[in-house]
Protein backbone atom coordinates (compact mmCIF):
# COMPACT_ATOMS: atom_id res chain seq x y z
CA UNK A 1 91.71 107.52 107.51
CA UNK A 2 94.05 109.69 106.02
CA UNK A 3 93.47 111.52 102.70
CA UNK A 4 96.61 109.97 101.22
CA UNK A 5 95.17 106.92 102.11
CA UNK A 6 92.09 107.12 100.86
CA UNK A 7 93.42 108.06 97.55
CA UNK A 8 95.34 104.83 97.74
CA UNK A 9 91.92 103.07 98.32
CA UNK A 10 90.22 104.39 95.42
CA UNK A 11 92.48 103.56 93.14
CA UNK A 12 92.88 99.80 94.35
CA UNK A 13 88.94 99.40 94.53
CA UNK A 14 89.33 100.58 90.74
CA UNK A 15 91.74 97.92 89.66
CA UNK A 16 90.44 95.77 86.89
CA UNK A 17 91.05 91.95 87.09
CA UNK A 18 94.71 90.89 86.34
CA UNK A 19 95.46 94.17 86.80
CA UNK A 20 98.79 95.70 89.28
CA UNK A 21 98.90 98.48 91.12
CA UNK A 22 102.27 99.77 92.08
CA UNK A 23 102.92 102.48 94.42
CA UNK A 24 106.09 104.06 96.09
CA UNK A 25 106.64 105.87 98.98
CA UNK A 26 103.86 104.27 101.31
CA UNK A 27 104.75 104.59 104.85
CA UNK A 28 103.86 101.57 107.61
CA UNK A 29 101.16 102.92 109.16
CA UNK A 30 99.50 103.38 106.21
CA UNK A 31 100.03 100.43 104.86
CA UNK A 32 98.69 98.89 107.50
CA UNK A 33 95.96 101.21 107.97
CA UNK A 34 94.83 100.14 103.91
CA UNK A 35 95.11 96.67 105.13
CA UNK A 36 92.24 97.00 107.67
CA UNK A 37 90.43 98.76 104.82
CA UNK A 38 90.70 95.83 102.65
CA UNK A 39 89.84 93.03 104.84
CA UNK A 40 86.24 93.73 103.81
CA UNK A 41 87.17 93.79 99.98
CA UNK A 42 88.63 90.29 99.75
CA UNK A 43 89.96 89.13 96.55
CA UNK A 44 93.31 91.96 96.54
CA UNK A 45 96.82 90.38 96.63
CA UNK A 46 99.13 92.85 98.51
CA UNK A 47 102.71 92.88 98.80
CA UNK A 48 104.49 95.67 100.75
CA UNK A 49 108.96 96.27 100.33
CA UNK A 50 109.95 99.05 102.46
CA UNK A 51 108.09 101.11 101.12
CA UNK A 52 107.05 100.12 98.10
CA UNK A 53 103.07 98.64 97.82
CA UNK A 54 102.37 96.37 95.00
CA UNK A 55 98.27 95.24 94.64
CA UNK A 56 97.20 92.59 92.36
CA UNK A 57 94.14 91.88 91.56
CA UNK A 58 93.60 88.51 90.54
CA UNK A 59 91.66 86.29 87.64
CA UNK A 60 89.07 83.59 88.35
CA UNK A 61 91.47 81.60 86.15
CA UNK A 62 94.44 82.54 88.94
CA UNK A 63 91.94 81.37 91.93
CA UNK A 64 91.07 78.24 90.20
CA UNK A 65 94.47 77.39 90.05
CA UNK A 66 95.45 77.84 93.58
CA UNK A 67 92.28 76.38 95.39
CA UNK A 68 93.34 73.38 93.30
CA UNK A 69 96.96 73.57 94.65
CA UNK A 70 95.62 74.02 98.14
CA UNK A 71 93.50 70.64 97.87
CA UNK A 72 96.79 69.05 96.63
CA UNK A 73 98.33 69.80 99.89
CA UNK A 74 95.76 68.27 101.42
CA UNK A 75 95.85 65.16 99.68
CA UNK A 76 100.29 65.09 100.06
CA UNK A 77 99.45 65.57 103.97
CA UNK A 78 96.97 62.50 104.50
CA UNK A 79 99.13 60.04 101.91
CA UNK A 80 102.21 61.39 103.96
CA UNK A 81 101.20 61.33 107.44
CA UNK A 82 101.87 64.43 108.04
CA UNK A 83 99.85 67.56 109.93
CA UNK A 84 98.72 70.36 107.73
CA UNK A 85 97.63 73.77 108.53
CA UNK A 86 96.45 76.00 105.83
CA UNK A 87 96.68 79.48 106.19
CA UNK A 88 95.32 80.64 102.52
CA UNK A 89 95.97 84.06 101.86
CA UNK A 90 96.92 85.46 105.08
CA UNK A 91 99.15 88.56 104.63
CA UNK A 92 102.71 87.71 106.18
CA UNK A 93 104.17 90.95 107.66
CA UNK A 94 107.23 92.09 110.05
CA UNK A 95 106.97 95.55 110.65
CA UNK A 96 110.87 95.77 112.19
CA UNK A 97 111.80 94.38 108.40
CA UNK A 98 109.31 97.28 106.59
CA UNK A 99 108.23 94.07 104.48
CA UNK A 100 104.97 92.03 104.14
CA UNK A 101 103.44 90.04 101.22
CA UNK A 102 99.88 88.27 101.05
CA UNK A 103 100.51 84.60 99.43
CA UNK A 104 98.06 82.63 97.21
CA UNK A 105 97.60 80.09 99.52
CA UNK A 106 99.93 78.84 102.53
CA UNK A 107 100.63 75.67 104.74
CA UNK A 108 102.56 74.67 107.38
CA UNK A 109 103.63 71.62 108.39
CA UNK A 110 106.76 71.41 109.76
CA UNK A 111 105.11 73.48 112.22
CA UNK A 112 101.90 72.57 111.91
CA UNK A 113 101.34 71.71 115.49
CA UNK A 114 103.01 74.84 116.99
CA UNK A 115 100.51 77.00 115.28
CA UNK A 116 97.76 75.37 115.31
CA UNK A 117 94.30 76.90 117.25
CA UNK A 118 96.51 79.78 117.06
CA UNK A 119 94.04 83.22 116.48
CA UNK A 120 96.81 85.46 115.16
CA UNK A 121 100.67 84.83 113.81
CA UNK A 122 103.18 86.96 114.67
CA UNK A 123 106.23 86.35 112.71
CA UNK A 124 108.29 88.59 115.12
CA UNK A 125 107.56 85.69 117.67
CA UNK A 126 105.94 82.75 115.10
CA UNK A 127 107.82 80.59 112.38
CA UNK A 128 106.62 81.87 109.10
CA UNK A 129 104.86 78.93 106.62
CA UNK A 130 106.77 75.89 105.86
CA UNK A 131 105.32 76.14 102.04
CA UNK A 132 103.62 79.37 100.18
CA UNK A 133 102.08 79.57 96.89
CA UNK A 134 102.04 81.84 94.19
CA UNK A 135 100.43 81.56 90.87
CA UNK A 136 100.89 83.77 87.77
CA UNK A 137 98.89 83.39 85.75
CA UNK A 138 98.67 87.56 85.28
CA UNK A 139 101.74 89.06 87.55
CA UNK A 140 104.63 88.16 88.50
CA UNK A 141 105.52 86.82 91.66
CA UNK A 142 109.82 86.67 91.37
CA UNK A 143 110.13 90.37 92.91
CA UNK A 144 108.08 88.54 95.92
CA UNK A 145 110.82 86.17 96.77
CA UNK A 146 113.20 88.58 98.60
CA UNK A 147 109.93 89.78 100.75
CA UNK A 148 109.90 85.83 101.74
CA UNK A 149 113.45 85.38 102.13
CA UNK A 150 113.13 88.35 104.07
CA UNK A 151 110.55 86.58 106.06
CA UNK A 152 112.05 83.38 106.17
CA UNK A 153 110.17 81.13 104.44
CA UNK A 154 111.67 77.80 103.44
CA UNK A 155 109.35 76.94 100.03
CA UNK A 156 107.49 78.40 97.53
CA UNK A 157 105.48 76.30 94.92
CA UNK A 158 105.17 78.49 91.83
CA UNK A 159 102.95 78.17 88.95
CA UNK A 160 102.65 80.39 86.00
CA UNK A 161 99.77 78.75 84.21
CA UNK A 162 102.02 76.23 82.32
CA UNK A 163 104.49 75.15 84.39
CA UNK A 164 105.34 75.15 88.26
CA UNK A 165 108.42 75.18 90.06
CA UNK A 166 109.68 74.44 93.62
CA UNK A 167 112.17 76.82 95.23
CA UNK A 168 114.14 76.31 98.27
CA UNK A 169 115.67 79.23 100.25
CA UNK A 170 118.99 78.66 100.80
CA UNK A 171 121.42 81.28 102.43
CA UNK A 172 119.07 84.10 102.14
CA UNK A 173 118.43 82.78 98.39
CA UNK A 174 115.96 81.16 96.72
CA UNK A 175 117.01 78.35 94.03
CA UNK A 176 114.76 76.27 91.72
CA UNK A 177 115.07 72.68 93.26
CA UNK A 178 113.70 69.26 92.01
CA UNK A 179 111.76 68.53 94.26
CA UNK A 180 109.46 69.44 97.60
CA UNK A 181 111.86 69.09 101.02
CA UNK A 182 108.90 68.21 102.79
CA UNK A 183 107.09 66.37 100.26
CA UNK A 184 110.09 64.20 98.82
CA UNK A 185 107.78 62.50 95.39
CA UNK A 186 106.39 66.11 94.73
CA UNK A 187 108.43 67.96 92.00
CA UNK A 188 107.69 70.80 89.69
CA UNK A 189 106.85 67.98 87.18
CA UNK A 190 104.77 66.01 88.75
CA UNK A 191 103.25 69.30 90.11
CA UNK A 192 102.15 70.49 86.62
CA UNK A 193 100.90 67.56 85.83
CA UNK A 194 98.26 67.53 88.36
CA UNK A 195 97.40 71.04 87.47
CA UNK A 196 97.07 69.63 84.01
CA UNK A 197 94.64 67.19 85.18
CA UNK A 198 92.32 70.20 86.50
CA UNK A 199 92.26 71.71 82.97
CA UNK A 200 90.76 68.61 81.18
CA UNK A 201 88.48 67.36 83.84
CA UNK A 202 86.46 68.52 86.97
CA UNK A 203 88.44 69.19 89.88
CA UNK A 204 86.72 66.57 91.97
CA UNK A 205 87.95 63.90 89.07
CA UNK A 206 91.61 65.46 89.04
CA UNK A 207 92.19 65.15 92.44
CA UNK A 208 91.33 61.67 92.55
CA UNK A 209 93.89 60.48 90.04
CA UNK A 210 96.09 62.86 92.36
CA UNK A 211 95.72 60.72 95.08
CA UNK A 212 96.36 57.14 92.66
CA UNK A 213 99.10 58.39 91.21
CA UNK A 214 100.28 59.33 94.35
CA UNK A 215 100.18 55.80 95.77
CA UNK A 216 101.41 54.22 92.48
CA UNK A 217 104.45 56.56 92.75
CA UNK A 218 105.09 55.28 96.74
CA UNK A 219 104.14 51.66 96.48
């Protein structure tokens, strides 16, 4: 490992929850080289713009919130019909673009199928996720969106501890949208609401009245 390298190390391993690191000049290989590093120190958020490494370290609060997002997916996919492949936090990278980011949770479904069994994704061959999360609650995600338009991806569901939003990329740009293109009933709104449903009751209890109101909404 190289010594600038492992001075980028020590100071991640020293960030304090809900806490950003931001650091410029980082070259690929040693991005990716911290990368490897990191896979056995979970709980980092990285995002890398040619060039530029951003780490996040997140709040329980912040993983609450997407786990709960992630079982919502779930629930959309079975009352839907549709396959669902979740990814969680897998860091999305294309080294030809000098861009990667590390989403809060992701799912495809679209092209579920394609990828699925699938060891490793390579986006230089692979469709990125149909859908990727990001929740902040501590950092902001908006200077992410150009790494995933970058990347391709066609959603992101973002929450920022009071309110989520859907965005669809259109043209190589994101705009807020009504509602989910794959999941037609699910809009910001309706989005938030479930997430305020996991704030006054247990999760197991929330997702539940997901699921009704889910039905209710399609019947």
């Amino acid at each position: 490992m190289s010594a600038r390298s492992a001075d980028y190390l020590e100071a991640i391993e020293h960030l304090p929850a809900g806490a950003t690191l931001v650091i410029p000049g980082v070259k690929w290989n040693q991005f990716e080289e911290l990368l490897q590093r990191l896979e056995s120190r979970p709980g980092f958020r990285v995002a890398f713009d040619d060039g530029r490494l951003k780490v996040m370290s997140p709040l329980r609060e912040h993983e609450q919130h997407k786990e709960f997002i992630s079982d919502i997916a779930r629930v959309l996919s079975e009352e839907y019909g549709l396959p669902l492949e979740k990814l969680g936090s897998t860091t999305w990278r294309r080294k030809g673009l000098a861009k990667a980011v590390e989403a809060d949770a992701s799912f495809y479904v679209t092209n579920a199928v394609r990828i699925s069994g699938k060891r490793t994704i390579d986006l230089e061959s692979d469709p990125p996720p149909d859908i990727v999360v990001e929740v902040d609650v501590t950092n902001e995600s908006l200077d992410k969106l150009r790494i995933y338009a970058a990347l391709g991806v066609p959603e992101i569901w973002r929450y920022d501890g009071k309110q989520a939003r859907i965005y669809r990329l259109f043209k190589g740009v994101y705009s807020e949208t009504r509602n989910s293109a794959l999941f037609s009933s699910l809009s910001g709104l309706l989005l938030t609401e479930f997430l305020d449903l996991a704030k006054a009751t247990d999760q197991t209890s929330a997702l539940r009245k997901v699921r009704d109101r889910l039905r209710q909404d399609r019947a």
